[in-house]
C-alpha atoms as a PDB file:
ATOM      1  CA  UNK A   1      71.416 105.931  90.362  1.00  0.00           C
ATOM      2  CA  UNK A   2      73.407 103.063  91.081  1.00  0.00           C
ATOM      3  CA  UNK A   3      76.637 104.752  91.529  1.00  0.00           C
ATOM      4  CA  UNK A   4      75.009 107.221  93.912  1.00  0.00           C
ATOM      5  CA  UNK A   5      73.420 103.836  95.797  1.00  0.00           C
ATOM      6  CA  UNK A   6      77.002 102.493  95.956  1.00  0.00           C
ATOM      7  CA  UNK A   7      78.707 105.697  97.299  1.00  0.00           C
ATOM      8  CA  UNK A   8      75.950 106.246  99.874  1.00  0.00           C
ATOM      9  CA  UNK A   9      76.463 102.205 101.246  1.00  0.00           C
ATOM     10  CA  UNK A  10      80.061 103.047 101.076  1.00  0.00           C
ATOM     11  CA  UNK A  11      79.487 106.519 103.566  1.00  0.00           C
ATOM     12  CA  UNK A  12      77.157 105.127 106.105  1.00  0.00           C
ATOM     13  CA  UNK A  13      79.718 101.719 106.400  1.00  0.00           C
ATOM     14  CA  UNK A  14      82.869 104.214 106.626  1.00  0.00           C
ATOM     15  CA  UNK A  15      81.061 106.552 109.372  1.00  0.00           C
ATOM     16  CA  UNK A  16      79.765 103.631 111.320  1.00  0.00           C
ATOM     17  CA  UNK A  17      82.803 101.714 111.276  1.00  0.00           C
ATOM     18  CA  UNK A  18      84.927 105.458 112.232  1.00  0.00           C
ATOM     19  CA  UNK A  19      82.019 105.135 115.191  1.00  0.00           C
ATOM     20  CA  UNK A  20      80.640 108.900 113.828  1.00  0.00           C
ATOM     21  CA  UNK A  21      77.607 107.778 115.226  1.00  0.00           C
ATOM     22  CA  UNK A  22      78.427 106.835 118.641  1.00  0.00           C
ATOM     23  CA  UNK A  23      78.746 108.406 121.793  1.00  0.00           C
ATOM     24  CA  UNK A  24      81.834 110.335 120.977  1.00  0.00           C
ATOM     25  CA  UNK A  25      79.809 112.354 118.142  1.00  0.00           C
ATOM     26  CA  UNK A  26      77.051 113.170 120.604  1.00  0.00           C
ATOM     27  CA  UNK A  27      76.025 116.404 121.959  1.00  0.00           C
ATOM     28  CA  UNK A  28      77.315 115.530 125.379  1.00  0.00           C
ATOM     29  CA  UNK A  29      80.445 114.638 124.322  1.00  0.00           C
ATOM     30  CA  UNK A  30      81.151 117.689 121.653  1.00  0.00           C
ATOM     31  CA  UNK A  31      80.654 119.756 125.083  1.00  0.00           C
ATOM     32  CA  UNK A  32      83.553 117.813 126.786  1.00  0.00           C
ATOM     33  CA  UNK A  33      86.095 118.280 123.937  1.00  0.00           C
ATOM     34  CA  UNK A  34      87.241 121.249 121.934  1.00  0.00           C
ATOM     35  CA  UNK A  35      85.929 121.400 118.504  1.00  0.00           C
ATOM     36  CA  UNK A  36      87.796 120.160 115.541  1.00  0.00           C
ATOM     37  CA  UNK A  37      89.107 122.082 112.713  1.00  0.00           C
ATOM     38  CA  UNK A  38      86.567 121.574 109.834  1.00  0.00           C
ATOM     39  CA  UNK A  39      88.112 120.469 106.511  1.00  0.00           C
ATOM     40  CA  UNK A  40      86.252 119.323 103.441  1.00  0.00           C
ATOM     41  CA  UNK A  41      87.014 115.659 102.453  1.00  0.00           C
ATOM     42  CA  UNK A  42      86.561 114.509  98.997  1.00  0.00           C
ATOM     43  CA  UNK A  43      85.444 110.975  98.548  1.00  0.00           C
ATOM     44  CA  UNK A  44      86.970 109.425  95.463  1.00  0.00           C
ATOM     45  CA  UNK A  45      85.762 105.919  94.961  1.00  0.00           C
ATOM     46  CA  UNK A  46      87.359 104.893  92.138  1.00  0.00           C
ATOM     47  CA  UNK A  47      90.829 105.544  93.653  1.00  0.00           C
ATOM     48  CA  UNK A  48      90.121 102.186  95.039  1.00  0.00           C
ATOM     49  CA  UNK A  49      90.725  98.887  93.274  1.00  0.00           C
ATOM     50  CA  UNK A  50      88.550  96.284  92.440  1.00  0.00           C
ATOM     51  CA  UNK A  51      90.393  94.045  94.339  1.00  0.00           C
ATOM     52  CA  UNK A  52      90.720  96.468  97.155  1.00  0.00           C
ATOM     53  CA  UNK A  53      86.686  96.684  97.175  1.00  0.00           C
ATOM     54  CA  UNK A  54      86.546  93.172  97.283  1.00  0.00           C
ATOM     55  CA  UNK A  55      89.233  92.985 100.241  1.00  0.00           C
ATOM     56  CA  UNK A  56      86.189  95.542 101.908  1.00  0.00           C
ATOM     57  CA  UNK A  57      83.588  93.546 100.890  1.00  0.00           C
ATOM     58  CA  UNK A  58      85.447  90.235 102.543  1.00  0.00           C
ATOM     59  CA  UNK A  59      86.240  91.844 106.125  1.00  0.00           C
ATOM     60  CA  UNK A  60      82.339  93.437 105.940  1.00  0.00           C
ATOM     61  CA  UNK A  61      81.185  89.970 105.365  1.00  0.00           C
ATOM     62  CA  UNK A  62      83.069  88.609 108.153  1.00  0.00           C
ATOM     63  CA  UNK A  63      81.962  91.232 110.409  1.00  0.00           C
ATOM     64  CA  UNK A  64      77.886  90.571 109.252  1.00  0.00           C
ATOM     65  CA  UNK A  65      77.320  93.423 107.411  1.00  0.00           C
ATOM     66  CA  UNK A  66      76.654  91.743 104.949  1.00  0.00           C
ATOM     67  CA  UNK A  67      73.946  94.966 102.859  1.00  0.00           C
ATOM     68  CA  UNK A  68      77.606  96.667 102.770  1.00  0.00           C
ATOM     69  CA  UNK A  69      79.305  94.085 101.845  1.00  0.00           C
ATOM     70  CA  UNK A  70      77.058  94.026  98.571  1.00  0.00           C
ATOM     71  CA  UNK A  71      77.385  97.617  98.380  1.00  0.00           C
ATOM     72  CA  UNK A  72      81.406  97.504  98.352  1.00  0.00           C
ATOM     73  CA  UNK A  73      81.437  94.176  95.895  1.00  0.00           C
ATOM     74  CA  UNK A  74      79.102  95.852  93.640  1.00  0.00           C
ATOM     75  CA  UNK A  75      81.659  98.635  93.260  1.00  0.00           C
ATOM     76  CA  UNK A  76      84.178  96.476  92.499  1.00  0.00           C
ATOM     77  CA  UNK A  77      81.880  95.309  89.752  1.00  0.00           C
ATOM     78  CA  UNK A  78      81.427  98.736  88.331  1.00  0.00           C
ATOM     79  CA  UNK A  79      85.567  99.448  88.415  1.00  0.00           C
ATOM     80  CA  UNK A  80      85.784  95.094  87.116  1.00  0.00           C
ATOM     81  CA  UNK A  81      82.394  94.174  85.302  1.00  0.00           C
ATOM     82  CA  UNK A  82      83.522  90.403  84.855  1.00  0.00           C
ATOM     83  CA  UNK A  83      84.987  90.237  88.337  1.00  0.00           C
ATOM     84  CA  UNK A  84      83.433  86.735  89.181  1.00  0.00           C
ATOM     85  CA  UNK A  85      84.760  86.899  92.826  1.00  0.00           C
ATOM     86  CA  UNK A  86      82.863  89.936  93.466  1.00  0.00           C
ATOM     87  CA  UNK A  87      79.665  88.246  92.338  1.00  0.00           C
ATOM     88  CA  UNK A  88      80.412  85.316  94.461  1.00  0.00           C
ATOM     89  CA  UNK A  89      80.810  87.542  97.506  1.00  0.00           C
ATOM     90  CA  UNK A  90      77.546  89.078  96.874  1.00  0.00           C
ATOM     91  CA  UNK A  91      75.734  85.651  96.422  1.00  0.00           C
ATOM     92  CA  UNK A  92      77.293  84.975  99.638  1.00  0.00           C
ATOM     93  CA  UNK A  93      76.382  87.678 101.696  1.00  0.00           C
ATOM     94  CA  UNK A  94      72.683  87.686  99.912  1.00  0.00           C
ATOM     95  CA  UNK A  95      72.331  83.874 101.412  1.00  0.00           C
ATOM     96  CA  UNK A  96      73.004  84.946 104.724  1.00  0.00           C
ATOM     97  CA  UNK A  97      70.392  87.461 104.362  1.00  0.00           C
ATOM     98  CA  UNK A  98      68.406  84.365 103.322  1.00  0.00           C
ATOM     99  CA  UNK A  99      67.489  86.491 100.403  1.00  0.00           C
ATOM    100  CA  UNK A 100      67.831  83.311  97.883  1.00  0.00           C
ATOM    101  CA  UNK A 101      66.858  84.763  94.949  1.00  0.00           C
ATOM    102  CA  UNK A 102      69.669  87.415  94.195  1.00  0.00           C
ATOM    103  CA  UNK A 103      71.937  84.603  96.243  1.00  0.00           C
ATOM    104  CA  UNK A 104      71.152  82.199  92.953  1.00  0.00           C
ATOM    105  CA  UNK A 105      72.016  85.105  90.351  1.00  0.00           C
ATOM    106  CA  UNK A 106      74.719  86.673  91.564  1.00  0.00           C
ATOM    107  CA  UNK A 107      76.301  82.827  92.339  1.00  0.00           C
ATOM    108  CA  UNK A 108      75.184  81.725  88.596  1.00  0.00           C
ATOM    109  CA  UNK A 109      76.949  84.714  87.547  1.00  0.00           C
ATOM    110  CA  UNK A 110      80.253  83.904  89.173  1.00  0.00           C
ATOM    111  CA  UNK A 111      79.876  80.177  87.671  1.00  0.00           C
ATOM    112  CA  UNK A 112      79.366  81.848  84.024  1.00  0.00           C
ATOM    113  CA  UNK A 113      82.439  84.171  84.534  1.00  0.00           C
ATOM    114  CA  UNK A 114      84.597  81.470  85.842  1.00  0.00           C
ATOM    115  CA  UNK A 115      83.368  78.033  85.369  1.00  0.00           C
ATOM    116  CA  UNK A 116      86.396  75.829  87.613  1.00  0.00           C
ATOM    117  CA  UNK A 117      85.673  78.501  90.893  1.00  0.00           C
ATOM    118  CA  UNK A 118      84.477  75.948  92.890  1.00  0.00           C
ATOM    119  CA  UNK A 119      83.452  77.860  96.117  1.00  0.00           C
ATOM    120  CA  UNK A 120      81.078  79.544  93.617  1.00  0.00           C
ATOM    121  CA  UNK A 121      79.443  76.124  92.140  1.00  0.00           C
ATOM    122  CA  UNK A 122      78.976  75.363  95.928  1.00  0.00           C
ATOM    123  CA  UNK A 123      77.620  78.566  97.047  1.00  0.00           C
ATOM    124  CA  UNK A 124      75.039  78.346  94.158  1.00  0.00           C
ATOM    125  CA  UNK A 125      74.404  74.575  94.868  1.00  0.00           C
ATOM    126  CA  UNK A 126      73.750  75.540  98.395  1.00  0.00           C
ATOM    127  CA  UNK A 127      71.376  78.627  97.687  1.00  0.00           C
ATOM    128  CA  UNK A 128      69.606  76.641  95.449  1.00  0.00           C
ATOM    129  CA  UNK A 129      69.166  73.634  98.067  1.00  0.00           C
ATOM    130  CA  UNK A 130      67.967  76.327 101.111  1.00  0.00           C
ATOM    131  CA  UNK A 131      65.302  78.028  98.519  1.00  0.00           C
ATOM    132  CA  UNK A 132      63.781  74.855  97.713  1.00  0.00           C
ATOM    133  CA  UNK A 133      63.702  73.769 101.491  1.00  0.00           C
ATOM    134  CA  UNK A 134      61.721  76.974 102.474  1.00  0.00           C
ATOM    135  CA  UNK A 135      59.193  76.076 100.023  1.00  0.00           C
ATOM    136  CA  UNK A 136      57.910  73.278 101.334  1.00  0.00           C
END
């Protein structure tokens, strides 16, 4: 269930960042433009890397999509289990969802995994700081 979770956030962030849903994919504009030869396209996931999921997961961070960003760093997890960058990403994009709880775990996982990663003591020092302000 997972995997299929994964491969779905992986589709919808490939056809909305190809634009399939805009304009140029509308009715209107299928009538302006000759149709295209249909093919069937296999989506492999695991030809990726880890690392190259995590390169994903970086620019999809950057650009505030930050529900794919999980999605791609949590398929670098399945191809890397102990990948303690890819936990730190998703702590990261989880605290700017303000979402502090899975922030905390996934940053105390990257800690575990690789205790001298500083950037994820300080994400989980910060996560841990914002939950406790919003309590009070």
């Amino acid at each position: 269930m997972a995997r299929n979770l994964v491969v779905c956030v992986f589709l919808i962030t490939l056809l909305t960042s190809c634009s399939f849903f805009g304009e140029q994919n509308s009715e209107a504009a299928a009538t302006r433009r000759p149709a295209a030869p249909v093919s069937s396209v296999t989506l492999n996931y695991s030809a990726f890397t880890a690392a190259q999921w995590l390169n994903l997961s970086r620019t999809l961070y950057s650009e505030g999509k930050y529900l794919e960003s999980i999605g791609a760093a949590q398929t670098a997890l399945h191809l890397k289990p102990d990948y303690a960058e890819a936990y730190n990403n998703i702590g990261a994009a989880y605290a700017a969802l303000r979402l502090w709880d899975p922030a905390i775990q996934a940053d105390q996982q990257a800690v575990h995994l690789m205790p001298g990663m500083q950037l994820a003591r300080n994400n989980l020092a910060w996560a841990l700081q914002q939950k406790s302000r919003e309590k009070h």
